[in-house]
N, C-alpha and C. Protein backbone atom coordinates (compact mmCIF):
# COMPACT_ATOMS: atom_id res chain seq x y z
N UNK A 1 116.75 109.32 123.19
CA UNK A 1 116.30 107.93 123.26
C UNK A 1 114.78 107.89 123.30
N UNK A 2 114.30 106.94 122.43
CA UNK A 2 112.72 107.05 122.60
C UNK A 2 111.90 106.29 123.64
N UNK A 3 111.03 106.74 123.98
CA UNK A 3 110.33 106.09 125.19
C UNK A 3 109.83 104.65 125.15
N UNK A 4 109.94 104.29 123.67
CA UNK A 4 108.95 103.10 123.05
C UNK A 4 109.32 101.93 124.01
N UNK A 5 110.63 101.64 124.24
CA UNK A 5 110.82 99.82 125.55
C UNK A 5 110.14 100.52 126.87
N UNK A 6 109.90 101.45 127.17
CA UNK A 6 108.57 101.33 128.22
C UNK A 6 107.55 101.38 128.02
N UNK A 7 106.97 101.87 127.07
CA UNK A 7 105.51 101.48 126.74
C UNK A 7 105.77 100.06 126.52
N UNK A 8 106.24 99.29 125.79
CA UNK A 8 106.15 98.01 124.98
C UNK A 8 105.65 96.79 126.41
N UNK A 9 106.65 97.15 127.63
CA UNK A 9 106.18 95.79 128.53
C UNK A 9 107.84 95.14 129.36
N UNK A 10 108.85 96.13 128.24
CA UNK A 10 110.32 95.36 128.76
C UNK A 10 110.35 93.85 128.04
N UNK A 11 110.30 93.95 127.06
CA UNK A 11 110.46 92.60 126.94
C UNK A 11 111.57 92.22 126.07
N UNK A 12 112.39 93.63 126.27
CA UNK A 12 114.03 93.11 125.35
C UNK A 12 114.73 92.20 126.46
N UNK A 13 114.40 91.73 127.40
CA UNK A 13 115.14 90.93 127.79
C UNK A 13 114.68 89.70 127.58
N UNK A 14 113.99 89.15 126.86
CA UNK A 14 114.07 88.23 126.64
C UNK A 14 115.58 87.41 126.05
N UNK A 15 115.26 85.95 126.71
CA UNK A 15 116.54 85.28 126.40
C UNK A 15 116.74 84.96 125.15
N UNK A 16 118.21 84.72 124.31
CA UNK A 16 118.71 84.34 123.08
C UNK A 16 118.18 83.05 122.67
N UNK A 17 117.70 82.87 121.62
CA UNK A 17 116.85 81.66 121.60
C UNK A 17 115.93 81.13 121.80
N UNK A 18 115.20 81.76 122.66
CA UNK A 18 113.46 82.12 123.79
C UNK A 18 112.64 82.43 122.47
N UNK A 19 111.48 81.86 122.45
CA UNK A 19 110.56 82.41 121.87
C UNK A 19 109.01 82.49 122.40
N UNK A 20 108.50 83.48 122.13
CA UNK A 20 107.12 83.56 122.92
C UNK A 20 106.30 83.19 121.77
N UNK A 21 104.80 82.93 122.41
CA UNK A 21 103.83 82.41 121.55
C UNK A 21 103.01 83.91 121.56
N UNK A 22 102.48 83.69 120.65
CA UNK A 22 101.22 85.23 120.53
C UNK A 22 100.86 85.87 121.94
N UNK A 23 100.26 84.44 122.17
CA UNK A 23 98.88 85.37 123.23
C UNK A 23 100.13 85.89 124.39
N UNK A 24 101.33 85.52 124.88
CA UNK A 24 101.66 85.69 126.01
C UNK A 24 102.31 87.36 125.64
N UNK A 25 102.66 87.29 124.10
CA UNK A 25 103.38 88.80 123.80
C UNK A 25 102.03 89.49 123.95
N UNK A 26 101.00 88.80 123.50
CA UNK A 26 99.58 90.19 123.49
C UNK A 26 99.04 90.70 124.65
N UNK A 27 99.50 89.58 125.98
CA UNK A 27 99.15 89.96 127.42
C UNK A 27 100.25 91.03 127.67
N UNK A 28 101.24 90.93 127.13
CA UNK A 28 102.54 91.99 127.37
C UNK A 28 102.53 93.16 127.00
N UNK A 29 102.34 93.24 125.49
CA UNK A 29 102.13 94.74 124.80
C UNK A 29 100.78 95.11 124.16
N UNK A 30 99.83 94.36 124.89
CA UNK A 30 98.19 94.61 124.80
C UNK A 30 98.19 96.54 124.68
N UNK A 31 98.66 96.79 125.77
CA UNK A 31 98.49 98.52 125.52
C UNK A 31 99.41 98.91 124.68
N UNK A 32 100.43 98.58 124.09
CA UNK A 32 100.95 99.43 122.93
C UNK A 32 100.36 99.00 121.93
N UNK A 33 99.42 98.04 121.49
CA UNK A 33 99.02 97.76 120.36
C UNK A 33 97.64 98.49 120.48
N UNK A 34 96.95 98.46 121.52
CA UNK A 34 95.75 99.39 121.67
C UNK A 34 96.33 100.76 120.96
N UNK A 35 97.94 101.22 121.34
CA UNK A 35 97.58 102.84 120.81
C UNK A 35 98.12 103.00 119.50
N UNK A 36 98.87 101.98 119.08
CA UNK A 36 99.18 101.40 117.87
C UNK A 36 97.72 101.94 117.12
N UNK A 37 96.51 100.98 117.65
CA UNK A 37 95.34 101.21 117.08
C UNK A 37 94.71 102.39 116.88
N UNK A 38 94.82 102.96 118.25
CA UNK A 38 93.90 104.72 118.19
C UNK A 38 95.03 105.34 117.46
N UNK A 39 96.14 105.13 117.11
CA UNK A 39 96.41 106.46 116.28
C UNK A 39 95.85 106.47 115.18
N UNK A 40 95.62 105.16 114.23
CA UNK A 40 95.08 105.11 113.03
C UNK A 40 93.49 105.45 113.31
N UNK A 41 92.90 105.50 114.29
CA UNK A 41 90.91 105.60 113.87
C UNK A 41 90.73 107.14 114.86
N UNK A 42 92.09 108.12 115.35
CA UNK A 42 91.82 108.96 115.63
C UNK A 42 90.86 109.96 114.98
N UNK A 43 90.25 109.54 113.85
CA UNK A 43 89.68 110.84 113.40
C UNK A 43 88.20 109.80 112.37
N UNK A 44 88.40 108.74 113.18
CA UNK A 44 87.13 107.99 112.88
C UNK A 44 85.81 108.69 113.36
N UNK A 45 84.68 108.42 112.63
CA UNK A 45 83.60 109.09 112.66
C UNK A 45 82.90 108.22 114.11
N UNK A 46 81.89 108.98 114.99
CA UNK A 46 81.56 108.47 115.93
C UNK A 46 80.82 107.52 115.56
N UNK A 47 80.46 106.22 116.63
CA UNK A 47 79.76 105.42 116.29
C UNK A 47 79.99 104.39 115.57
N UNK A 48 81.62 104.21 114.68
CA UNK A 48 81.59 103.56 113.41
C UNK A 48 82.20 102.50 114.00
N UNK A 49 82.04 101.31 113.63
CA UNK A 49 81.85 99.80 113.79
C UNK A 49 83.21 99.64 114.10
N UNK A 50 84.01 100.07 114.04
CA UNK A 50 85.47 99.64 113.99
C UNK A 50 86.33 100.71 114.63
N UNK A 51 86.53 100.84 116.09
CA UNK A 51 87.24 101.56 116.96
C UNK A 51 88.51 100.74 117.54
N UNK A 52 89.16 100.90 118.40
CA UNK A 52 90.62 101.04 119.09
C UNK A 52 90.28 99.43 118.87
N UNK A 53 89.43 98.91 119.54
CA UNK A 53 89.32 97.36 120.52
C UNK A 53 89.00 96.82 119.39
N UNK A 54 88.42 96.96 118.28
CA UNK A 54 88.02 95.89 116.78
C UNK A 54 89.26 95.84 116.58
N UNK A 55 90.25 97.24 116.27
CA UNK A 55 90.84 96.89 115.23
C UNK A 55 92.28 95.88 116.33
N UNK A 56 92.17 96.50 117.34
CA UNK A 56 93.11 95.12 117.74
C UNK A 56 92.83 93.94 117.75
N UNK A 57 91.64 93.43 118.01
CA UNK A 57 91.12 91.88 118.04
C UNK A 57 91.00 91.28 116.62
N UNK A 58 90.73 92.44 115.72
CA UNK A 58 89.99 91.77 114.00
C UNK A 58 92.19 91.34 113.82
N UNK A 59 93.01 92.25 114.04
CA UNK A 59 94.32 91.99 113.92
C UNK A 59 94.43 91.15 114.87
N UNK A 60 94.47 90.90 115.87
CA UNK A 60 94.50 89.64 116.76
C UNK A 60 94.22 88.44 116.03
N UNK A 61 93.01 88.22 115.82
CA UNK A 61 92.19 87.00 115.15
C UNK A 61 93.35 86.89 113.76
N UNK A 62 93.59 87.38 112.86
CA UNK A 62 94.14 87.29 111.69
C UNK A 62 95.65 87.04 111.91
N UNK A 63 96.08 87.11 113.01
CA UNK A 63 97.10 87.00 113.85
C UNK A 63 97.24 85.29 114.11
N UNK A 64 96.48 85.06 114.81
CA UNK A 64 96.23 83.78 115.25
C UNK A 64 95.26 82.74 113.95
N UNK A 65 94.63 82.71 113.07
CA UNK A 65 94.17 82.23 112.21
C UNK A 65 95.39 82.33 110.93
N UNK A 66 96.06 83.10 110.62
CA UNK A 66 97.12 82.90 109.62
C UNK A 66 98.38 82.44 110.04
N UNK A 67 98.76 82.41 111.42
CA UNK A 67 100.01 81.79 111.69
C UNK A 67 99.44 80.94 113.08
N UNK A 68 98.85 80.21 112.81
CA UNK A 68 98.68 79.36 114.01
C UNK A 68 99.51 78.71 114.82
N UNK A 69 101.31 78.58 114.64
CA UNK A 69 102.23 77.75 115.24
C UNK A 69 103.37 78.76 115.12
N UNK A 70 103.30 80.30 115.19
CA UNK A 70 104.32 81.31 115.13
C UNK A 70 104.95 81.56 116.74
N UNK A 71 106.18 81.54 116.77
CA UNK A 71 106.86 82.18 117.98
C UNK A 71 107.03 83.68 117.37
N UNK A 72 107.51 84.12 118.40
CA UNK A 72 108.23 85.56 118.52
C UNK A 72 109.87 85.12 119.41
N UNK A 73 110.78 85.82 118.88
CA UNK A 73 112.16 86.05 119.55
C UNK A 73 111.70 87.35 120.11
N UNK A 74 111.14 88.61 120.17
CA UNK A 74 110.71 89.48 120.58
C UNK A 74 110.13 90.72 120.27
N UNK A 75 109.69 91.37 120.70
CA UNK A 75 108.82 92.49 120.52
C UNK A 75 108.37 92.95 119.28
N UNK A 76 110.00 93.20 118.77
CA UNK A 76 109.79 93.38 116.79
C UNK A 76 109.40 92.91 116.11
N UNK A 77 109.39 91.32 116.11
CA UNK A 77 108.63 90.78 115.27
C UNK A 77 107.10 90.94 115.28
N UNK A 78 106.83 91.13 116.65
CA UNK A 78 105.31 91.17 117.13
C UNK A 78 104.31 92.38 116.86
N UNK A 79 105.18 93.15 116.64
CA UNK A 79 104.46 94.60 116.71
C UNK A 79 104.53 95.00 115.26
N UNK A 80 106.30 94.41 114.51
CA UNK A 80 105.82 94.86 112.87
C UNK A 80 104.61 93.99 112.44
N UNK A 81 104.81 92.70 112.72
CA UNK A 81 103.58 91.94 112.24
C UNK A 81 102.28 92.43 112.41
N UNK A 82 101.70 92.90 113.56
CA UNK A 82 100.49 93.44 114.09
C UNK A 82 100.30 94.48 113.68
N UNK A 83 101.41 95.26 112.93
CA UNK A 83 100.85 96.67 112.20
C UNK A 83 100.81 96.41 110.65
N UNK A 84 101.27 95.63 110.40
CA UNK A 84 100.81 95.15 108.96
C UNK A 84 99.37 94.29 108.77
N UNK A 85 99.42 93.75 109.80
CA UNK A 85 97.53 93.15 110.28
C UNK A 85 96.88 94.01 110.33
N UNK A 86 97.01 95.24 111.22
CA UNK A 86 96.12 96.28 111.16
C UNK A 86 96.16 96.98 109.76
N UNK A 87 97.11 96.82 108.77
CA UNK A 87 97.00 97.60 107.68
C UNK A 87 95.63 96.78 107.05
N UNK A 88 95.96 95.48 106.81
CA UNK A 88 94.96 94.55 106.30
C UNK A 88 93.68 94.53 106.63
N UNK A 89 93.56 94.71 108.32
CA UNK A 89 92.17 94.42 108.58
C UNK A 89 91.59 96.17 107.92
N UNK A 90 92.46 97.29 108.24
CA UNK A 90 91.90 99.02 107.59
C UNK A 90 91.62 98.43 105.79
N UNK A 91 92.28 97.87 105.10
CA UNK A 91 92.15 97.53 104.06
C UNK A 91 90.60 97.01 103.24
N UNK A 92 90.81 95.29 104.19
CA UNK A 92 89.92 94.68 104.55
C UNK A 92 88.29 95.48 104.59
N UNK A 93 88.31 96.28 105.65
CA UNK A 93 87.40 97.15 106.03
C UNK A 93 87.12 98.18 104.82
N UNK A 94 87.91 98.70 104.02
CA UNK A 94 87.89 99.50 103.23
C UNK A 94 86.98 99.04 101.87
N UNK A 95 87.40 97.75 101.47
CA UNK A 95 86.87 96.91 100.71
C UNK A 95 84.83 96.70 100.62
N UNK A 96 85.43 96.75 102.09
CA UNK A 96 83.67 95.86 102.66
C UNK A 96 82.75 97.63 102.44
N UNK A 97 83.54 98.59 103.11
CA UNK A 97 82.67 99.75 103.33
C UNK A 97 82.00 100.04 101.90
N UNK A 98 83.13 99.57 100.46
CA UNK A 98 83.01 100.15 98.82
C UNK A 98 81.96 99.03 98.18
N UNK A 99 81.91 97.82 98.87
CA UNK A 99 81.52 96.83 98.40
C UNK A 99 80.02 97.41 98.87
N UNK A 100 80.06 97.88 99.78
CA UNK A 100 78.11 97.88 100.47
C UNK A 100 77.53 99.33 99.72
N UNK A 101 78.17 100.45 99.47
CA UNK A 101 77.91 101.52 98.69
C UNK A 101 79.29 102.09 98.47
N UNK A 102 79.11 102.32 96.73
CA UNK A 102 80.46 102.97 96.26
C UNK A 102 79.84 103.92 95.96
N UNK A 103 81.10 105.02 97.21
CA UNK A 103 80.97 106.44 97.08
C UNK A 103 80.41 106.73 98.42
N UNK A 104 80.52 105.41 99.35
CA UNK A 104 79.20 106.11 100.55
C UNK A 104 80.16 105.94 101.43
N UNK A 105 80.00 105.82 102.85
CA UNK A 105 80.39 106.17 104.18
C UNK A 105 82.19 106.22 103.88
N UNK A 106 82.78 107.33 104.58
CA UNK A 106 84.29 107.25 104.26
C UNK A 106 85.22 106.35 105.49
N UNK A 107 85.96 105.94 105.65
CA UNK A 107 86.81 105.36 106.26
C UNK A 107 87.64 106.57 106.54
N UNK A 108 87.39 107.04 107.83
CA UNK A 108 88.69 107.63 108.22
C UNK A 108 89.52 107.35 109.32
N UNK A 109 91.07 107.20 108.71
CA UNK A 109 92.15 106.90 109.16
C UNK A 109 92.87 108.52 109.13
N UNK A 110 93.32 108.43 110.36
CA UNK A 110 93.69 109.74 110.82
C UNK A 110 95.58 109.65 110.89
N UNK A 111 96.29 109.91 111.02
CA UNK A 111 97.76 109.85 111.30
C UNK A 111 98.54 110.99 111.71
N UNK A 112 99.01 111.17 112.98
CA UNK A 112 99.77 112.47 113.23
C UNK A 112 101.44 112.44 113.16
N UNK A 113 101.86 113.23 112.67
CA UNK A 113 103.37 113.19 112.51
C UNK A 113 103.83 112.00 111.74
N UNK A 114 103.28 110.93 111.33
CA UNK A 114 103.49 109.52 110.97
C UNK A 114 102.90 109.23 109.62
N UNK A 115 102.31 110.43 109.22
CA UNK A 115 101.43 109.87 107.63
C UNK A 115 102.38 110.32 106.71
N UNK A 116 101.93 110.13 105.41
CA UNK A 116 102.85 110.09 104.43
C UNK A 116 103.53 111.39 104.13
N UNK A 117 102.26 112.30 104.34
CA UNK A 117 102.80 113.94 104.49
C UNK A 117 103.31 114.74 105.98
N UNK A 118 103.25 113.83 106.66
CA UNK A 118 104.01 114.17 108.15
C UNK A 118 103.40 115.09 108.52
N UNK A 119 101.61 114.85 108.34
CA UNK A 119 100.55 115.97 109.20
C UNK A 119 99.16 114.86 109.30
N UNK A 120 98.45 115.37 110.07
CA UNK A 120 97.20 114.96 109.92
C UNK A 120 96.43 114.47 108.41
N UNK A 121 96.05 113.47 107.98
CA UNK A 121 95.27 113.54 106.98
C UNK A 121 94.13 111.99 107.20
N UNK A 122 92.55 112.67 106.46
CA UNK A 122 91.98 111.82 106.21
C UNK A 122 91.86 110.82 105.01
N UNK A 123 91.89 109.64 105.27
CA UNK A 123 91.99 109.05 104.29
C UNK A 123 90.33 108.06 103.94
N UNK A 124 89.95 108.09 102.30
CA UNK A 124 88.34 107.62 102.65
C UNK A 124 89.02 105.78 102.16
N UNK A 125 87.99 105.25 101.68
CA UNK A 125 88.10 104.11 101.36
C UNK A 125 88.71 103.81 99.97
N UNK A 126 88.56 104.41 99.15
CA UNK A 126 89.42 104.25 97.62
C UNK A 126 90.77 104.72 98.12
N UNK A 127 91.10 105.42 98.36
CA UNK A 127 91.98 106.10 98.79
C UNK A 127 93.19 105.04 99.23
N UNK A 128 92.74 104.34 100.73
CA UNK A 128 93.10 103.11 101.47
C UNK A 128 93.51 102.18 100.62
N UNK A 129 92.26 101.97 99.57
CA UNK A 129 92.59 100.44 98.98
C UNK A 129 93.87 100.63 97.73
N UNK A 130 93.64 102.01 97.38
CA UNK A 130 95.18 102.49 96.26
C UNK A 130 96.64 102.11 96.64
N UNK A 131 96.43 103.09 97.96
CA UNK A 131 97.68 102.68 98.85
C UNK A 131 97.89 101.44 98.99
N UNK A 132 97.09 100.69 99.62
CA UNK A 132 97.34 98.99 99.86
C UNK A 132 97.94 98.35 98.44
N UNK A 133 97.64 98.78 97.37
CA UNK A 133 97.91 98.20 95.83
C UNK A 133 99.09 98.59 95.55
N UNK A 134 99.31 99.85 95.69
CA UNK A 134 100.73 100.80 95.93
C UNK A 134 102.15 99.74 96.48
N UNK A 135 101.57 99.83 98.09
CA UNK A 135 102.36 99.23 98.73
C UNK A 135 102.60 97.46 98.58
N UNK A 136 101.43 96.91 97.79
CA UNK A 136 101.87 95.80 97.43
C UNK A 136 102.90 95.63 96.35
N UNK A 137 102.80 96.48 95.29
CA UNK A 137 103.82 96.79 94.16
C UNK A 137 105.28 97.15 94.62
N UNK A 138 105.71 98.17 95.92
CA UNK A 138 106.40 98.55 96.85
C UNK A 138 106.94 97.12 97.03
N UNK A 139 106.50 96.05 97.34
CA UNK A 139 106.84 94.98 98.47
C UNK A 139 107.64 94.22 97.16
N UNK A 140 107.55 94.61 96.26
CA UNK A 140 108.45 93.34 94.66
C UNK A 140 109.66 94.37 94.85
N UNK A 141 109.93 95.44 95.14
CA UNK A 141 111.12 95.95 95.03
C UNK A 141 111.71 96.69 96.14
N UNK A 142 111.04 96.92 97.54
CA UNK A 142 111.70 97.12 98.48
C UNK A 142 111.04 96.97 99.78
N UNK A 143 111.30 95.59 100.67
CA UNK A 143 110.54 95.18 101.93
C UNK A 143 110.51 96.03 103.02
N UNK A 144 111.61 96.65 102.99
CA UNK A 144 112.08 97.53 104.06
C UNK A 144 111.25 99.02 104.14
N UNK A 145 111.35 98.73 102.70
CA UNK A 145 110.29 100.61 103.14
C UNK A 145 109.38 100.01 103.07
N UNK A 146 108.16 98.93 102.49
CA UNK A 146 107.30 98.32 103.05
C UNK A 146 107.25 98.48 104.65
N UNK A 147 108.09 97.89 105.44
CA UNK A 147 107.77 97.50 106.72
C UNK A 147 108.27 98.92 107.19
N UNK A 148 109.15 100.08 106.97
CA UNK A 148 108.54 101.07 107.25
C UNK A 148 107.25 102.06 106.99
N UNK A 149 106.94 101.64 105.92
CA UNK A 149 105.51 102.45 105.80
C UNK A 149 104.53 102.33 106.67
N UNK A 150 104.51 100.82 106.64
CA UNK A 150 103.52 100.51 107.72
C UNK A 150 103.74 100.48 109.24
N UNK A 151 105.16 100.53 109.66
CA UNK A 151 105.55 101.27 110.97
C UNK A 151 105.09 102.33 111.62
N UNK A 152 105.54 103.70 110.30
CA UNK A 152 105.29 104.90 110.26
C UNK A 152 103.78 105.31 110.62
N UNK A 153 102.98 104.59 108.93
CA UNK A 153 102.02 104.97 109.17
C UNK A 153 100.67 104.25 109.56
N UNK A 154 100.50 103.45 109.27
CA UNK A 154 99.88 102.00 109.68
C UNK A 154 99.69 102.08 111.13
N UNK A 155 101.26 101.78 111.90
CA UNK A 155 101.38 101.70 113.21
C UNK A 155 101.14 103.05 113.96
N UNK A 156 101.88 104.04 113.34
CA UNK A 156 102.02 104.98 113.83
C UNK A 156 103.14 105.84 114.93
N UNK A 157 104.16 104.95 114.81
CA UNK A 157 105.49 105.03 114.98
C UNK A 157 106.25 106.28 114.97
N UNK A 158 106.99 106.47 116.03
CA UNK A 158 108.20 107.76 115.04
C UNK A 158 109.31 107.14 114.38
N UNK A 159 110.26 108.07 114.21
CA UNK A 159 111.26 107.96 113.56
C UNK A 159 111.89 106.99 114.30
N UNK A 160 112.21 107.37 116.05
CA UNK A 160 113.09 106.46 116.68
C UNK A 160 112.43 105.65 116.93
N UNK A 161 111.32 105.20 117.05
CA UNK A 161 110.44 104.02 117.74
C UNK A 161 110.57 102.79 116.19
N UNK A 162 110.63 103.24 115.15
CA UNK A 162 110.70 102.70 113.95
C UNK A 162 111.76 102.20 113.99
N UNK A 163 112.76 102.96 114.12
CA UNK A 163 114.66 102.86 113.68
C UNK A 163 114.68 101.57 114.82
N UNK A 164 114.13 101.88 116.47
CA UNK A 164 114.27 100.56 117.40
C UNK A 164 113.72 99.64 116.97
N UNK A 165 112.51 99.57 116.44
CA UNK A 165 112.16 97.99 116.20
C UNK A 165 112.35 97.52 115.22
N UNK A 166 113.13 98.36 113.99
CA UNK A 166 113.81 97.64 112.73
C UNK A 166 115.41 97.20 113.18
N UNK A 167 115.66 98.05 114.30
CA UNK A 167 117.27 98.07 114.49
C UNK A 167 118.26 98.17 113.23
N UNK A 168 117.52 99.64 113.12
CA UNK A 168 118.55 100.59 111.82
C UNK A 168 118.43 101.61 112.73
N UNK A 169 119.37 102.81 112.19
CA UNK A 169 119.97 104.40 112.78
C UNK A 169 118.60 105.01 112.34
N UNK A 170 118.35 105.71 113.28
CA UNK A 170 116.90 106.64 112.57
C UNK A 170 117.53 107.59 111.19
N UNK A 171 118.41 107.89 111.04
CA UNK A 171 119.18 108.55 109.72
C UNK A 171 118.71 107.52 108.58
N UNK A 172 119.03 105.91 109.40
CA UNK A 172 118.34 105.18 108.05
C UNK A 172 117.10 105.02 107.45
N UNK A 173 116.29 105.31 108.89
CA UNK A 173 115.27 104.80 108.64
C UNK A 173 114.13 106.13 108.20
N UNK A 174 114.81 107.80 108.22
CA UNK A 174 114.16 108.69 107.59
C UNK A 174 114.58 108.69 106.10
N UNK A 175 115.84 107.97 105.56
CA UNK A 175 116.03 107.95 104.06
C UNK A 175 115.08 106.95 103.31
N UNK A 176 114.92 106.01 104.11
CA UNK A 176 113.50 104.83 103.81
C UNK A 176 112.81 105.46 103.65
N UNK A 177 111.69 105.73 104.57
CA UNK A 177 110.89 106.71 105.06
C UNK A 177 110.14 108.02 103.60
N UNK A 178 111.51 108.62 103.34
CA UNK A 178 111.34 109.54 102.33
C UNK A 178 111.30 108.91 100.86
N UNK A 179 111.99 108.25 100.78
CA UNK A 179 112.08 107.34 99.30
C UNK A 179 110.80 106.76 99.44
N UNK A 180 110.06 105.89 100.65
CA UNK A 180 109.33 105.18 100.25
C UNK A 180 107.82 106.22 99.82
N UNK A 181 107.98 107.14 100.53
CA UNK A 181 106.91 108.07 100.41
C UNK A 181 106.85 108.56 98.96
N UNK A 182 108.28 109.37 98.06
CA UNK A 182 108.27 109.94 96.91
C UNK A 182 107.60 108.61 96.12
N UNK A 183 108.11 107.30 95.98
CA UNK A 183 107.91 105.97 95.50
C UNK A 183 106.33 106.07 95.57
N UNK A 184 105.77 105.97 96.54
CA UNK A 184 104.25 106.05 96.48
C UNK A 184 103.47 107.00 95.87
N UNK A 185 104.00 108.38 96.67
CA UNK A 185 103.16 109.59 95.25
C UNK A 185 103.33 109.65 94.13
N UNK A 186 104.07 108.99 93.41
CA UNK A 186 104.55 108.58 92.08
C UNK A 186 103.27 107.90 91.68
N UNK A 187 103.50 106.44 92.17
CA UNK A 187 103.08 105.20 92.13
C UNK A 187 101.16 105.48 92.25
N UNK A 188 101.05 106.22 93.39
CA UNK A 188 99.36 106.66 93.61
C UNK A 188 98.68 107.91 92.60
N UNK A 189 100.03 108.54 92.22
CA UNK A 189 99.28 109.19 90.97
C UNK A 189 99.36 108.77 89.50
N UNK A 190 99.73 107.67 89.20
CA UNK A 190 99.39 106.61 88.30
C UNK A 190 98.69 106.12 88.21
N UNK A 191 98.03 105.67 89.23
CA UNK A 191 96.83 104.84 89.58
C UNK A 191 95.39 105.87 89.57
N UNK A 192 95.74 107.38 89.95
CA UNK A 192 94.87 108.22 89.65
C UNK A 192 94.44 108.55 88.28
């Protein structure tokens, strides 16, 4: 069983029909979304503008500015949403770093056990914005490995912490998982 409903805050008990508003889920699972965050800028360069606390707030803000009148029924919705924000705002960021010098400062996004090759890897800013194009093409023919990719790697998720907040069998959610990955190295060396 994975540890993930104690980090999160307990908030599978919420009642049938209950819905929370943002800020009260973000007072709740404020620290799982913080490490949500450091897994992706673990291997960020010192100093660089965008650490643990940006990238939760720049996803916060985009959170609250694109769905201004959103409930949550619970946790899952809150946390896939917020790791697909964080994909956007790494994106976002990726954009701005190519836009100010192409070819200059790299964006690194770090991922352990959770990246596409199920090891450590750096990723620079072209790189980021491929994937993001990738995975938008991904999203016309399969949502699900979408919202696992960005579980996996985005969020930084395991297998069972993924399988709980999709509520699929982790058996399902490593056949996702693998398809969506072959689907992308395909897809990213096309684009190469």
């Amino acid at each position: 069983m994975s540890d993930f409903p104690a980090q999160t805050g307990g908030l599978d008990g919420l009642a049938a029909g209950s819905a929370m508003r943002p800020a009260e889920l973000l007072t709740e699972l404020y620290q799982s979304l913080r490490r949500m965050a450091h897994r992706q800028l673990r291997a960020e360069r010192a100093g660089h503008s965008l650490n643990t606390t940006a990238l939760v707030h720049e996803a916060w803000l985009k959170l609250v500015a694109s769905y201004p009148d959103i409930r949550f029924t619970g946790e899952r919705e809150f946390l896939a949403l917020s790791g697909h924000l964080m994909r956007r705002v790494l994106t976002d960021h990726a954009r701005s770093v190519n836009l100010l010098k192409r070819g200059g400062d790299l964006l690194r996004v770090t991922t352990r056990s959770g990246g596409l090759d199920a090891r450590a890897t750096e990723v620079d800013a072209d790189e980021l914005l491929a994937l993001d194009l990738a995975l938008t093409r991904l999203l016309e023919i399969d949502r699900r490995q979408v919202e696992v990719v960005e579980l996996r790697y985005f969020a930084g998720f395991s297998i069972e912490e993924t399988a709980e907040l999709m509520e699929l069998s982790p058996a399902t959610v490593k056949r996702e998982w693998a398809m969506a990955r072959a689907w992308l190295r395909s897809a990213l060396q096309e684009q190469a």
